[in-house]
N, C-alpha and C. Protein backbone atom coordinates (compact mmCIF):
# COMPACT_ATOMS: atom_id res chain seq x y z
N UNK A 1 1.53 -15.63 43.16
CA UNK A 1 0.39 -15.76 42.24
C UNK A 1 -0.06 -14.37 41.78
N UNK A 2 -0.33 -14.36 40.57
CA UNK A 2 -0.70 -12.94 40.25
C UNK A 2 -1.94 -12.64 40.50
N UNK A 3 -1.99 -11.16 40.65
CA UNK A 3 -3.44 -10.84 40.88
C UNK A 3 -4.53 -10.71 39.91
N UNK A 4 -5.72 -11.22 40.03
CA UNK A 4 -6.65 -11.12 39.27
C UNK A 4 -6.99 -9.81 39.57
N UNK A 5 -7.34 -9.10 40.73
CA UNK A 5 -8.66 -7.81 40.51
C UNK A 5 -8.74 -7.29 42.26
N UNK A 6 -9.24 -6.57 42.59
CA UNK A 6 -8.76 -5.84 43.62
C UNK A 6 -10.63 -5.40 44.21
N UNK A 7 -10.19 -5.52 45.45
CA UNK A 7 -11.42 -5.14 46.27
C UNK A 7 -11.51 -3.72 46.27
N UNK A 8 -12.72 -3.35 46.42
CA UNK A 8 -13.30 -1.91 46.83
C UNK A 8 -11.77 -1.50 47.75
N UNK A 9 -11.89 -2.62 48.92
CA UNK A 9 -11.35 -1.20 50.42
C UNK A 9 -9.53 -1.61 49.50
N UNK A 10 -8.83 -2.67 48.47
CA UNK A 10 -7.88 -2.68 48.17
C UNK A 10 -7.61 -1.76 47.18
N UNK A 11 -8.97 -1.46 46.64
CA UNK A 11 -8.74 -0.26 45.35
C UNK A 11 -8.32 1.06 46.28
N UNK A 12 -9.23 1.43 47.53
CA UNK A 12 -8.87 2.43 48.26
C UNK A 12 -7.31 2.40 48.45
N UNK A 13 -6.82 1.27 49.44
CA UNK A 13 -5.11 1.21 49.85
C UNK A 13 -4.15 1.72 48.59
N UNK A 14 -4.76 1.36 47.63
CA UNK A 14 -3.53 1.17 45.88
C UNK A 14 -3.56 2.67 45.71
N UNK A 15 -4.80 3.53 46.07
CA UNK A 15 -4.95 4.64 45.50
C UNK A 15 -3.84 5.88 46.87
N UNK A 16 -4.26 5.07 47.94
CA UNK A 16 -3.60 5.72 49.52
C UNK A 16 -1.87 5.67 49.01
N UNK A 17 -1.66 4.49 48.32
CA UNK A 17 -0.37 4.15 48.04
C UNK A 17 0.57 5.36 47.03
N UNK A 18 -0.72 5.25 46.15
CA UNK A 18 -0.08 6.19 44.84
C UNK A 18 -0.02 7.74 45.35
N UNK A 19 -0.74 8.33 46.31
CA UNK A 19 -1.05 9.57 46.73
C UNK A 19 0.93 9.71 47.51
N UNK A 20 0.77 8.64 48.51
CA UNK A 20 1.98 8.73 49.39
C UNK A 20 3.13 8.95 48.03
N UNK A 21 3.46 7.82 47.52
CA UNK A 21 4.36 7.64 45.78
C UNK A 21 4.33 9.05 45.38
N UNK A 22 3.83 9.93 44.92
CA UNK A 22 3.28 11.35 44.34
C UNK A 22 4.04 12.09 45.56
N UNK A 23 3.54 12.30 46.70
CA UNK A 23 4.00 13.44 48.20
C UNK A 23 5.76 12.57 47.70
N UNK A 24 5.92 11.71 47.81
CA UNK A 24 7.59 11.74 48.52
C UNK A 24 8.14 11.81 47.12
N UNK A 25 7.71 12.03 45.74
CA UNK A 25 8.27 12.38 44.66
C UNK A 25 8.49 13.98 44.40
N UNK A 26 7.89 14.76 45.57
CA UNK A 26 7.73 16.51 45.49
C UNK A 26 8.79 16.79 44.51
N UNK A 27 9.78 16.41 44.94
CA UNK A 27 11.08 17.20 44.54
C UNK A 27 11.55 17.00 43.44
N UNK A 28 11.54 15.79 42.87
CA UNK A 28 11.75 15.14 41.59
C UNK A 28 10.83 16.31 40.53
N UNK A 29 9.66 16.03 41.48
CA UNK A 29 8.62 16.56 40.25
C UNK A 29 8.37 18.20 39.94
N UNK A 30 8.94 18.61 41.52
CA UNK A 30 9.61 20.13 41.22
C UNK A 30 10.86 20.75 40.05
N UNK A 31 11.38 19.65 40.32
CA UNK A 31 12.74 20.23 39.54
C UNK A 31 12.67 19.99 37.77
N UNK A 32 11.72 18.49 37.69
CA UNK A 32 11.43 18.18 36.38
C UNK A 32 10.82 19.30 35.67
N UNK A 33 9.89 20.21 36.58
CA UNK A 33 8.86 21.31 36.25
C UNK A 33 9.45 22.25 35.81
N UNK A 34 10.88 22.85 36.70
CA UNK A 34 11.89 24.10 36.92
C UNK A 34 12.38 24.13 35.18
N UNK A 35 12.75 22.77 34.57
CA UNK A 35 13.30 22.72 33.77
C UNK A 35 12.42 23.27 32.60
N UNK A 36 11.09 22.85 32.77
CA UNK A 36 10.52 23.49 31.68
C UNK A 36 9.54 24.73 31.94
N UNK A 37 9.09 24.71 32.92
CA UNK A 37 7.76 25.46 33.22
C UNK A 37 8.62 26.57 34.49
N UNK A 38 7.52 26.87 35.63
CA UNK A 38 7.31 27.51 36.74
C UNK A 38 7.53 26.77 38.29
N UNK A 39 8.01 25.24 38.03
CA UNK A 39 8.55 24.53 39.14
C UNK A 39 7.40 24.41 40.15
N UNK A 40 6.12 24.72 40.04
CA UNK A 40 4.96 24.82 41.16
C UNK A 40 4.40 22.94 40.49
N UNK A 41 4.20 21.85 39.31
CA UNK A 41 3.79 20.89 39.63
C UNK A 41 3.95 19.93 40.80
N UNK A 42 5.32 20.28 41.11
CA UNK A 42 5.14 19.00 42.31
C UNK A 42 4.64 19.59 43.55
N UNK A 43 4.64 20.58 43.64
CA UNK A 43 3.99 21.53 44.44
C UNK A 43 2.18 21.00 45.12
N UNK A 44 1.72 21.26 43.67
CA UNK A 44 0.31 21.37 43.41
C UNK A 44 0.16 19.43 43.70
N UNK A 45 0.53 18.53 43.08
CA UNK A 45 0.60 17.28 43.11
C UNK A 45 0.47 16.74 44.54
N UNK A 46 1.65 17.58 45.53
CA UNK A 46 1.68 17.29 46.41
C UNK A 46 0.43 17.29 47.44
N UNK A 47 0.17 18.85 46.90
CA UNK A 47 -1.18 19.14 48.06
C UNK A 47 -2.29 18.58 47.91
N UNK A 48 -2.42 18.42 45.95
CA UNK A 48 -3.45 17.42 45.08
C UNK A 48 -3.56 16.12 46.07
N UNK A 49 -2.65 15.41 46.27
CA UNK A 49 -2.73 13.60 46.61
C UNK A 49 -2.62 14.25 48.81
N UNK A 50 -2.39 15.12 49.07
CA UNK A 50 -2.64 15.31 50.63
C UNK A 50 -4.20 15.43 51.03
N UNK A 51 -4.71 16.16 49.85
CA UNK A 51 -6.57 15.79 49.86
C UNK A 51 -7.34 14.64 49.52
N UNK A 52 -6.55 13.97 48.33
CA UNK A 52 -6.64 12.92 48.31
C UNK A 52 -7.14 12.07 49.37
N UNK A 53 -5.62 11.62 50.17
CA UNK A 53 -5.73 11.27 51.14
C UNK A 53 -6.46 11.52 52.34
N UNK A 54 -6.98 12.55 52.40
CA UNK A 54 -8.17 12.60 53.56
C UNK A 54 -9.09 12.01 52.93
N UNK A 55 -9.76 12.40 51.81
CA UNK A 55 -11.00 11.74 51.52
C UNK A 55 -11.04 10.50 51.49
N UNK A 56 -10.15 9.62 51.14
CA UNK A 56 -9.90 8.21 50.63
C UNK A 56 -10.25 7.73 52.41
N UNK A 57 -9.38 9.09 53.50
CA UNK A 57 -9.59 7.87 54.74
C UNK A 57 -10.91 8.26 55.73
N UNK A 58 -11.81 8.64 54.94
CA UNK A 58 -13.36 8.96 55.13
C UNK A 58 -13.75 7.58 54.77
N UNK A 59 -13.53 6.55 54.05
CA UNK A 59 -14.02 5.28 53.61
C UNK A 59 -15.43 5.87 53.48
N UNK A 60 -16.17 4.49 53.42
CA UNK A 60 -17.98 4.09 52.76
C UNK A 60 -17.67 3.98 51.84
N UNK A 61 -16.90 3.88 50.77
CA UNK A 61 -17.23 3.50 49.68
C UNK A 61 -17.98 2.31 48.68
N UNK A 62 -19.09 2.55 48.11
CA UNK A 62 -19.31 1.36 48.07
C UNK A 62 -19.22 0.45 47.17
N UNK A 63 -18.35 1.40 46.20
CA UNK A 63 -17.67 0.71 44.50
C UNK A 63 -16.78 1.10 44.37
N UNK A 64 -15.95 0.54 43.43
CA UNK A 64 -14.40 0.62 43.11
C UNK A 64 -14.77 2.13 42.01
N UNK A 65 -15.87 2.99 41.37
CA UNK A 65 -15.87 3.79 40.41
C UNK A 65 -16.05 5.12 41.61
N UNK A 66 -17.06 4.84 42.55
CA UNK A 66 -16.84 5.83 43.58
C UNK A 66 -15.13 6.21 43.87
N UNK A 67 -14.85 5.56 44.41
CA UNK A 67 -13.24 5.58 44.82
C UNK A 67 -12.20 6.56 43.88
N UNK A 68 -12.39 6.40 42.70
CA UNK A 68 -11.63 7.36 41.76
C UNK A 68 -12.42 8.28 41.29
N UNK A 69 -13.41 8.43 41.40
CA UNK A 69 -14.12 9.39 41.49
C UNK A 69 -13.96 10.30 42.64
N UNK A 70 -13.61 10.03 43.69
CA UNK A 70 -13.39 10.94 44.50
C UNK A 70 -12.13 11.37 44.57
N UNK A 71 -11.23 10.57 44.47
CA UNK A 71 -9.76 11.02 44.12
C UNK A 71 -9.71 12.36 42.85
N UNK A 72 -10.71 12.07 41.83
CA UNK A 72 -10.36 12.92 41.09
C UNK A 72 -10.80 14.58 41.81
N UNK A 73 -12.34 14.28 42.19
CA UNK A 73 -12.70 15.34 42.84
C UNK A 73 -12.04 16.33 43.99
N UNK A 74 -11.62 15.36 44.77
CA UNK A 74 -10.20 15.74 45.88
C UNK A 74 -9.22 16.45 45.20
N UNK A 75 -8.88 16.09 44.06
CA UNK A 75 -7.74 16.44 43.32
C UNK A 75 -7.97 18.23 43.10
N UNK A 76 -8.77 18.12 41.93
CA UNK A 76 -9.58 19.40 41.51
C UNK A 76 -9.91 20.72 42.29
N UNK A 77 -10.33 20.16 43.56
CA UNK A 77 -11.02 21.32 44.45
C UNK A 77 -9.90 21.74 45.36
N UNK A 78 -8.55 20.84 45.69
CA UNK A 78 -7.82 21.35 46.28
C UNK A 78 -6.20 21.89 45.57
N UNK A 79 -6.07 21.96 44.25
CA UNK A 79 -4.58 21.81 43.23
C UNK A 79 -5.25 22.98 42.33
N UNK A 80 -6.07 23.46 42.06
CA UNK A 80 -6.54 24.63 41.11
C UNK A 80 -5.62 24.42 40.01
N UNK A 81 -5.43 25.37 39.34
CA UNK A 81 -4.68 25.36 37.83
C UNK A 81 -4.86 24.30 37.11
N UNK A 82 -3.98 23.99 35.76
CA UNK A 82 -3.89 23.33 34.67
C UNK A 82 -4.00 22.19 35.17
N UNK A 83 -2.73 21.88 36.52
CA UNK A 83 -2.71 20.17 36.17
C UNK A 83 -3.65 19.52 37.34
N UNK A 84 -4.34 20.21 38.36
CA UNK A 84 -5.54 19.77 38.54
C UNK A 84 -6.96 19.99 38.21
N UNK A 85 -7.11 20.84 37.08
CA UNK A 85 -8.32 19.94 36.14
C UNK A 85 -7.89 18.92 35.98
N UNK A 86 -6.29 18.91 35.06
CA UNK A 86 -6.39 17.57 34.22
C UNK A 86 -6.15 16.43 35.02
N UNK A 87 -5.39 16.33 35.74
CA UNK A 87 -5.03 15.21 37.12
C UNK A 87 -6.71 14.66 37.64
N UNK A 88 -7.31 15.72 37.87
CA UNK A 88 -8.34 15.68 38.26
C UNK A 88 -9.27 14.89 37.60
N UNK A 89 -9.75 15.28 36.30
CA UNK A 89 -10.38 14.73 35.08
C UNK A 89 -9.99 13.79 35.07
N UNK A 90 -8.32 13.08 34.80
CA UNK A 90 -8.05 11.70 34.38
C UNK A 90 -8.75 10.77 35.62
N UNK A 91 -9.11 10.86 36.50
CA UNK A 91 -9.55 10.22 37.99
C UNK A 91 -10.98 10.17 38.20
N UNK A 92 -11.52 11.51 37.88
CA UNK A 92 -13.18 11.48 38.07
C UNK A 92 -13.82 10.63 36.41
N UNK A 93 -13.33 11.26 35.44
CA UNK A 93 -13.66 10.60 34.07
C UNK A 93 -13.75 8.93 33.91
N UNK A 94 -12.20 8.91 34.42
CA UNK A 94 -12.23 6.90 34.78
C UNK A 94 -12.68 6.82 35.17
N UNK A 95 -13.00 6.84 36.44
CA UNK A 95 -13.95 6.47 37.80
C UNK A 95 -15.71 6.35 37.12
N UNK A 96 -15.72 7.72 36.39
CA UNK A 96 -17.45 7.08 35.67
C UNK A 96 -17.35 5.82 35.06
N UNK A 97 -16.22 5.77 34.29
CA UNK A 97 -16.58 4.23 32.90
C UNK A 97 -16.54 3.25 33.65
N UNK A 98 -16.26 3.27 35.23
CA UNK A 98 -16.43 2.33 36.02
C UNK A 98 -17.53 1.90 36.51
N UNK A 99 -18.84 2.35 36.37
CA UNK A 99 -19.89 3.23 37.07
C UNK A 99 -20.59 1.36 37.85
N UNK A 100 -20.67 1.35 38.96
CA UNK A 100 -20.98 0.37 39.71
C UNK A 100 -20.10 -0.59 39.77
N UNK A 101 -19.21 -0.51 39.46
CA UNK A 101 -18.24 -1.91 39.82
C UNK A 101 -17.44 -2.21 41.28
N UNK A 102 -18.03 -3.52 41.85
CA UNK A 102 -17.44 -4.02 43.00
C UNK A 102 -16.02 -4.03 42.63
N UNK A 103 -15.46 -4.42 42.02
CA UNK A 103 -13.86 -4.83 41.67
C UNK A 103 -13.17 -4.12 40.42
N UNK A 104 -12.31 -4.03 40.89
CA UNK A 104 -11.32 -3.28 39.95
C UNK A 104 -9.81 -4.37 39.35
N UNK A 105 -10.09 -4.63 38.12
CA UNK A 105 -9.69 -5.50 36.91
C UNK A 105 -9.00 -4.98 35.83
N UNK A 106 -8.45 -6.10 35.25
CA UNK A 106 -7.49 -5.41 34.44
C UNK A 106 -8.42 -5.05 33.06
N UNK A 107 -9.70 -5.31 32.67
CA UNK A 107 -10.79 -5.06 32.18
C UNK A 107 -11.08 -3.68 32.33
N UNK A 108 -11.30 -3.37 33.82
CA UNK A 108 -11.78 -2.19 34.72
C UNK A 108 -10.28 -1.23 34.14
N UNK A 109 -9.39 -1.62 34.42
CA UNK A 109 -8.30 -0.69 33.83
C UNK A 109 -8.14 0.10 32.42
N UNK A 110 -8.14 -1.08 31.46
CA UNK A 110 -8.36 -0.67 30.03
C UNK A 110 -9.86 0.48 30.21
N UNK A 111 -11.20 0.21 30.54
CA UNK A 111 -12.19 1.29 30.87
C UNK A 111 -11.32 2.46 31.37
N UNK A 112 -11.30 2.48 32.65
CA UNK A 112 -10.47 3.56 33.50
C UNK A 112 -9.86 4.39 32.16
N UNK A 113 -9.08 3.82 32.20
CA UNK A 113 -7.52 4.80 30.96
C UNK A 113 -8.51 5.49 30.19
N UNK A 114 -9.47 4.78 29.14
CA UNK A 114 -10.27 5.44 28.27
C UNK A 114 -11.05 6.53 28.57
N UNK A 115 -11.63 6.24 29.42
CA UNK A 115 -12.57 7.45 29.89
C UNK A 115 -11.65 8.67 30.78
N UNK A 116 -10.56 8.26 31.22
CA UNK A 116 -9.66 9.04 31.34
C UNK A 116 -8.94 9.96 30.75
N UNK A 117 -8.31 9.09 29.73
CA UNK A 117 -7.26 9.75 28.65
C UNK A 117 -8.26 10.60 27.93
N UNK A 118 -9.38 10.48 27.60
CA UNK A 118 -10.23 11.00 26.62
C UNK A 118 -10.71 12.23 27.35
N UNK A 119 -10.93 11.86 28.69
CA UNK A 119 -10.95 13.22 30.01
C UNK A 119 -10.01 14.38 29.41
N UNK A 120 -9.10 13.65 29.29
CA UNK A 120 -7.89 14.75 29.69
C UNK A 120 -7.54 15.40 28.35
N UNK A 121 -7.88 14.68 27.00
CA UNK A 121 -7.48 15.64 25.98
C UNK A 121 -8.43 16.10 25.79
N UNK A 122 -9.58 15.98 26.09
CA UNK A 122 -10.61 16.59 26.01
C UNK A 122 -10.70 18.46 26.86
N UNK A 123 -10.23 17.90 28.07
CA UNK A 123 -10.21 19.20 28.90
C UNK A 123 -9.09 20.23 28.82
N UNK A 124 -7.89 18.99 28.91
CA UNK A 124 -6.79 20.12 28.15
C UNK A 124 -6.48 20.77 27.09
N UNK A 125 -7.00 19.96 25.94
CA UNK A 125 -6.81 20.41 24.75
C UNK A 125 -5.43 19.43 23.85
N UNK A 126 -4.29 18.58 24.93
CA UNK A 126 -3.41 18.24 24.59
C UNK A 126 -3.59 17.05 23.17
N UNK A 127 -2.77 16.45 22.51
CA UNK A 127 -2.71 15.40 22.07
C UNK A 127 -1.04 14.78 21.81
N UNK A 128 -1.16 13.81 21.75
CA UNK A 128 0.12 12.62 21.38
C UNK A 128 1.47 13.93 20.97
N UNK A 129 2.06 13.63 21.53
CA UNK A 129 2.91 14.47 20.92
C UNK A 129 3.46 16.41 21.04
N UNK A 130 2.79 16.76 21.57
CA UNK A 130 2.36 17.90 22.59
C UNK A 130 4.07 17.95 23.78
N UNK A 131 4.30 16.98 24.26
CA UNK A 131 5.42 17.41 25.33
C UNK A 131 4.06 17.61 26.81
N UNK A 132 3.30 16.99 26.85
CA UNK A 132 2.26 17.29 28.30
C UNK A 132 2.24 15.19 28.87
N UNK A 133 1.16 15.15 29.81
CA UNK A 133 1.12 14.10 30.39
C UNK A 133 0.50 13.26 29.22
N UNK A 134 -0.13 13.53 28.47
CA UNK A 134 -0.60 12.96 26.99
C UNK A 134 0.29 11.81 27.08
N UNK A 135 1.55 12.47 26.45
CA UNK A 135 2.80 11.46 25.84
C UNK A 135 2.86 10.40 26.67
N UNK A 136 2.18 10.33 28.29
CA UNK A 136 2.79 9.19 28.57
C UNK A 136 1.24 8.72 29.04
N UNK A 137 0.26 9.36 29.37
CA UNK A 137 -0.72 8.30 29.07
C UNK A 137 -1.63 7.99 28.34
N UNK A 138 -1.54 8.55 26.85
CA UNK A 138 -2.06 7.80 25.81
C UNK A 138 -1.45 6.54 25.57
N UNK A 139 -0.19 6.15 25.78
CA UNK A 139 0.87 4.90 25.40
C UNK A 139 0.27 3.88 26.66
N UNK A 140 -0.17 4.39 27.35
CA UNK A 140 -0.82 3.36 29.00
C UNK A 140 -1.98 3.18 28.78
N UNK A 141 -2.86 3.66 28.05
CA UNK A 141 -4.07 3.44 27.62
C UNK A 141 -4.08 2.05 26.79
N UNK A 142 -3.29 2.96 25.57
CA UNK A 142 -2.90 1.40 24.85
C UNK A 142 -2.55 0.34 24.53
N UNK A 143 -1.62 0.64 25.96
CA UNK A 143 -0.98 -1.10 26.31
C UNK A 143 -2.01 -1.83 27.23
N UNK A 144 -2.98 -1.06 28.07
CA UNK A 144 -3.83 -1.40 28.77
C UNK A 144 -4.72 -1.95 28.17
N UNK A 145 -5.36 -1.33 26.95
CA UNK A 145 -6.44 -2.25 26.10
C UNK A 145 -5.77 -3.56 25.32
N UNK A 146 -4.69 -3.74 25.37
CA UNK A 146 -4.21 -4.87 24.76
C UNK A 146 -3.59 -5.98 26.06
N UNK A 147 -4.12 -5.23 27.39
CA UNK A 147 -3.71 -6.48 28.33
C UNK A 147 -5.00 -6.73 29.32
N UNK A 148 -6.27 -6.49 28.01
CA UNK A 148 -7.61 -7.21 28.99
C UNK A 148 -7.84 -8.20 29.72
N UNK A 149 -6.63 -9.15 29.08
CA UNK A 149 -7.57 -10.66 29.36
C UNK A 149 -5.89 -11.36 30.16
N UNK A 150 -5.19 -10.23 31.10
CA UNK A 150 -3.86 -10.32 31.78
C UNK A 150 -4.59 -10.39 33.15
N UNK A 151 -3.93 -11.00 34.33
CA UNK A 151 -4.01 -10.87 35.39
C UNK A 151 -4.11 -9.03 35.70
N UNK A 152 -4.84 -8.41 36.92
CA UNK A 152 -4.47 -6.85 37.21
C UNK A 152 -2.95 -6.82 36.99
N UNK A 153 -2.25 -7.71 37.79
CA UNK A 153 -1.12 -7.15 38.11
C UNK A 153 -0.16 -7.37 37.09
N UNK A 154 -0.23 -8.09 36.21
CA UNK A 154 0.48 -8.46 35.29
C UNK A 154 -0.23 -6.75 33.96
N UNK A 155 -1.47 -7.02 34.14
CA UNK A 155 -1.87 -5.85 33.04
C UNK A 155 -1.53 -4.39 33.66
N UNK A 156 -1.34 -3.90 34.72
CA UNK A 156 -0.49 -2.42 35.59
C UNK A 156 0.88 -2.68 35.53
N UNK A 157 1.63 -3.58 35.35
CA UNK A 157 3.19 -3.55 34.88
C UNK A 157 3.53 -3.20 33.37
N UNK A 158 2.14 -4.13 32.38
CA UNK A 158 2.53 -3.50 31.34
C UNK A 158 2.41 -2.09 30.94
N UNK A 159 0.97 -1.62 31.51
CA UNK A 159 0.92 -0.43 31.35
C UNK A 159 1.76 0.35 31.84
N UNK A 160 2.03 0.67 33.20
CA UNK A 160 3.41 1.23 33.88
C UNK A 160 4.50 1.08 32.71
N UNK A 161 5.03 -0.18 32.39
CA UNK A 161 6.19 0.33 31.27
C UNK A 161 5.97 1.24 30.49
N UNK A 162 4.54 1.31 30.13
CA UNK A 162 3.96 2.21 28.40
C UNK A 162 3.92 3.57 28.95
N UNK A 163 4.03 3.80 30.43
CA UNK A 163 3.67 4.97 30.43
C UNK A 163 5.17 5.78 31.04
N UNK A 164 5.93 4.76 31.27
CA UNK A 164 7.42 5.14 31.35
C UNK A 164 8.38 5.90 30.29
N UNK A 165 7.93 4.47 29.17
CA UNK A 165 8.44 4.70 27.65
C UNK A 165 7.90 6.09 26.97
N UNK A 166 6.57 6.23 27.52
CA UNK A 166 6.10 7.64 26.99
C UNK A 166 6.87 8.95 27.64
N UNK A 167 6.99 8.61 28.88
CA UNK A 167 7.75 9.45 29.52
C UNK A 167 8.59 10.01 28.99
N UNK A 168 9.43 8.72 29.22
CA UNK A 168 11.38 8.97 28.10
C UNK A 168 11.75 9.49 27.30
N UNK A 169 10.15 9.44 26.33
CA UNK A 169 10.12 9.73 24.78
C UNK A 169 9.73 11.23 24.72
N UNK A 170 9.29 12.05 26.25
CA UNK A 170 8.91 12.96 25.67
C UNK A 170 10.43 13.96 26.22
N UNK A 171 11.32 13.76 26.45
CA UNK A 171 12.59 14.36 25.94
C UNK A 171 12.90 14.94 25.00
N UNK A 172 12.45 13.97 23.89
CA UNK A 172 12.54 14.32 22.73
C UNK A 172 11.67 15.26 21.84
N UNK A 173 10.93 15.35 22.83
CA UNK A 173 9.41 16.60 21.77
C UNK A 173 9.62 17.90 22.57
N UNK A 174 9.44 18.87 21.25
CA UNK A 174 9.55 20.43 21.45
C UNK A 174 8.40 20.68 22.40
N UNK A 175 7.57 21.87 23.48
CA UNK A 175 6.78 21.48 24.09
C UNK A 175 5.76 22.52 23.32
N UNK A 176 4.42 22.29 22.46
CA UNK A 176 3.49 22.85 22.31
C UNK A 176 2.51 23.64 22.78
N UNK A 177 2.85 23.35 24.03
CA UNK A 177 1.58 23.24 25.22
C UNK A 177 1.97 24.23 26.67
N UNK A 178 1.35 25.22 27.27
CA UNK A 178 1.33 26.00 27.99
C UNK A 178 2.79 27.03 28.08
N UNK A 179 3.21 26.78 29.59
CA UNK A 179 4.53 27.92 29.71
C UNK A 179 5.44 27.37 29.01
N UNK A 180 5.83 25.88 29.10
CA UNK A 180 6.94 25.27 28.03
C UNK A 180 6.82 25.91 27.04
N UNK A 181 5.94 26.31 26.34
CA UNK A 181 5.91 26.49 24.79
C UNK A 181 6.52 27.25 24.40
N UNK A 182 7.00 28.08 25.45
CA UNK A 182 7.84 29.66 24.93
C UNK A 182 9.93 28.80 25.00
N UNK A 183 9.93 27.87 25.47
CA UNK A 183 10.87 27.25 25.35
C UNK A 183 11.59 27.02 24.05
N UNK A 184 10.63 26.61 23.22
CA UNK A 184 11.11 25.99 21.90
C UNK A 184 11.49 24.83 21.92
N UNK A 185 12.89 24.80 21.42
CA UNK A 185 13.68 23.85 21.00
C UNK A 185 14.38 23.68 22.43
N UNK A 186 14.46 24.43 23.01
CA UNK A 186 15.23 24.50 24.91
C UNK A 186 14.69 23.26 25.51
N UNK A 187 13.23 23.14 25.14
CA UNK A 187 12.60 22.26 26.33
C UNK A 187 13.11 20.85 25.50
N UNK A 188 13.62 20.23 24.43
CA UNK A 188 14.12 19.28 24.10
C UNK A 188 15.09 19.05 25.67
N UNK A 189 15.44 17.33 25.55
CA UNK A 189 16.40 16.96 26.42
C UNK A 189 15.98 16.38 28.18
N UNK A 190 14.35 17.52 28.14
CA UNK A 190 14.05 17.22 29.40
C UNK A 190 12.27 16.32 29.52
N UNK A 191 12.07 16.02 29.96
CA UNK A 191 10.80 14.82 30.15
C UNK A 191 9.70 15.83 30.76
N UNK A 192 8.66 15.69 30.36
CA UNK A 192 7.34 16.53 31.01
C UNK A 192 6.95 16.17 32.23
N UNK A 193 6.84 17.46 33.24
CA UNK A 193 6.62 16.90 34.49
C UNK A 193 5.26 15.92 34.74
N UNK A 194 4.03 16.27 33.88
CA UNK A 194 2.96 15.64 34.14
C UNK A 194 3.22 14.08 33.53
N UNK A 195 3.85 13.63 32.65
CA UNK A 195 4.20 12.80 31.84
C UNK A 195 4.83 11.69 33.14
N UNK A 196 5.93 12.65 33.87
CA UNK A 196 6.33 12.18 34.94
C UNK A 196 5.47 11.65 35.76
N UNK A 197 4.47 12.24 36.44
CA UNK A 197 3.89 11.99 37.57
C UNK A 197 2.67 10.81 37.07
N UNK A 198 2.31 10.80 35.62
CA UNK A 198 1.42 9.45 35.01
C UNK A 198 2.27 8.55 35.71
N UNK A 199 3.78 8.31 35.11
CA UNK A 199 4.76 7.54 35.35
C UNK A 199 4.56 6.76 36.47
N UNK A 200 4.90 7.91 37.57
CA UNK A 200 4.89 7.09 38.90
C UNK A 200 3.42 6.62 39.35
N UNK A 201 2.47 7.34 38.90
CA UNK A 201 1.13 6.94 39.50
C UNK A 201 0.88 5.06 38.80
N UNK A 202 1.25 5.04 37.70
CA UNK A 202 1.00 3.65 37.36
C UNK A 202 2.06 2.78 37.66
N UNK A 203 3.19 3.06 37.92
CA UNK A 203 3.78 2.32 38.51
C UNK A 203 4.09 1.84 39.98
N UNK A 204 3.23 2.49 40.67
CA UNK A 204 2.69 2.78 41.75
C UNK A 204 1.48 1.68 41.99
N UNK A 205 0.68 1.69 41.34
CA UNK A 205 -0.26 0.88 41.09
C UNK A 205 0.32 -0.66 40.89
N UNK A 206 1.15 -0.86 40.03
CA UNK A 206 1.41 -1.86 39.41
C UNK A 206 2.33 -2.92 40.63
N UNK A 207 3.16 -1.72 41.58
CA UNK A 207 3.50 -2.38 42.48
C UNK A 207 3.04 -3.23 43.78
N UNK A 208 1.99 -1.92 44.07
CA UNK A 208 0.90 -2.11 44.46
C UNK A 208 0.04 -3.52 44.16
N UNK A 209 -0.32 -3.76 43.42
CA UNK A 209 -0.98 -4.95 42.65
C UNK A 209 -0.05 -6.09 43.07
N UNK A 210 1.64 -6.28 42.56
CA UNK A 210 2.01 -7.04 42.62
C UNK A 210 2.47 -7.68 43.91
N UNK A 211 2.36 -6.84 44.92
CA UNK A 211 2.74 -7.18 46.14
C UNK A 211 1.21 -7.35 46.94
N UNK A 212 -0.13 -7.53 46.78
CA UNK A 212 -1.05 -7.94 47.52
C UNK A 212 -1.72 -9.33 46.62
């Protein structure tokens, strides 16, 4: 049976889930980095979702907007640089448009993404097309607002695809945006590490969902 919507302490586990998903991807997300950048994202990701995880197993929480709200904060104070503001931001930003909610829905999701995605080009500066985590979760945003009225788990699979497909797609874009940029036309061929790590975080989720 699919899932409708997820408890406070299940929003905690999904988020414990995605942190673990992120740590045992280090290497993937190192090497994705090597290719374009300085090879330190999976690095930072790693230590990002290891703080995570302490805070998450502090529990009290007493809403599903607390919960990613602290993930984002965890994120931020322990990953410094570029991609924990923005990692950071996409987590604390959602987590507000959530602001009192017992349950977390595929409703609650479409919110989340928005106040997220809008986090993140906001703080980074990125947009659509850029070669950054943009490419793959502006496309998860938007499949998310078009799967309001989906079961959770059915609406985190679609999104997870959208944010795959964004992934894939950013192979194909020159990179605009930070150390890539001195790449050029080089960084064609290879996928953005942050783009990556959207990837697994929602598909992470989505599995998550489908198996409770």
């Amino acid at each position: 049976m699919a899932k409708q919507q997820l408890s406070v302490d299940e929003t905690v586990a999904m988020l414990d889930a995605v942190a673990d998903a992120i740590i045992a991807a280090e290497p993937e997300l190192s090497e994705a980095d090597r290719n374009l950048g300085d090879g330190d994202h999976g690095l930072g990701m790693k230590r990002g979702m290891e703080a995570v995880k302490a805070k998450l197993s502090e529990g009290g929480f007493e809403s599903v907007d607390k919960v990613f709200m602290a993930m984002g904060m965890a994120m931020m104070s322990s990953m410094g640089g570029a991609s924990g503001a923005v990692f950071g931001t996409l987590f604390r930003n959602g987590g507000k448009a959530l602001k009192g909610s017992e349950t977390f829905d595929a409703a609650g999701l479409a919110e989340f993404l928005k106040g997220g995605t809008e986090g993140v080009m906001t703080r980074g500066g990125a947009k659509p097309g850029d070669k950054t985590m943009v490419d793959a979760l502006e496309p998860a945003q938007k499949a998310a607002e078009l799967a309001v009225s989906l079961p959770l788990s059915e609406a985190l699979d679609t999104t997870a695809q959208a944010a795959e497909a964004g992934r894939d797609a950013s192979k194909d874009l020159i990179a605009t945006m930070g150390r890539a940029k001195t790449l050029g036309e080089a960084s064609i061929g290879h996928p953005d590490a942050g783009a990556c790590s959207v990837a697994i975080i929602f598909r992470t989720m989505a599995t998550f969902a489908a198996g409770n």
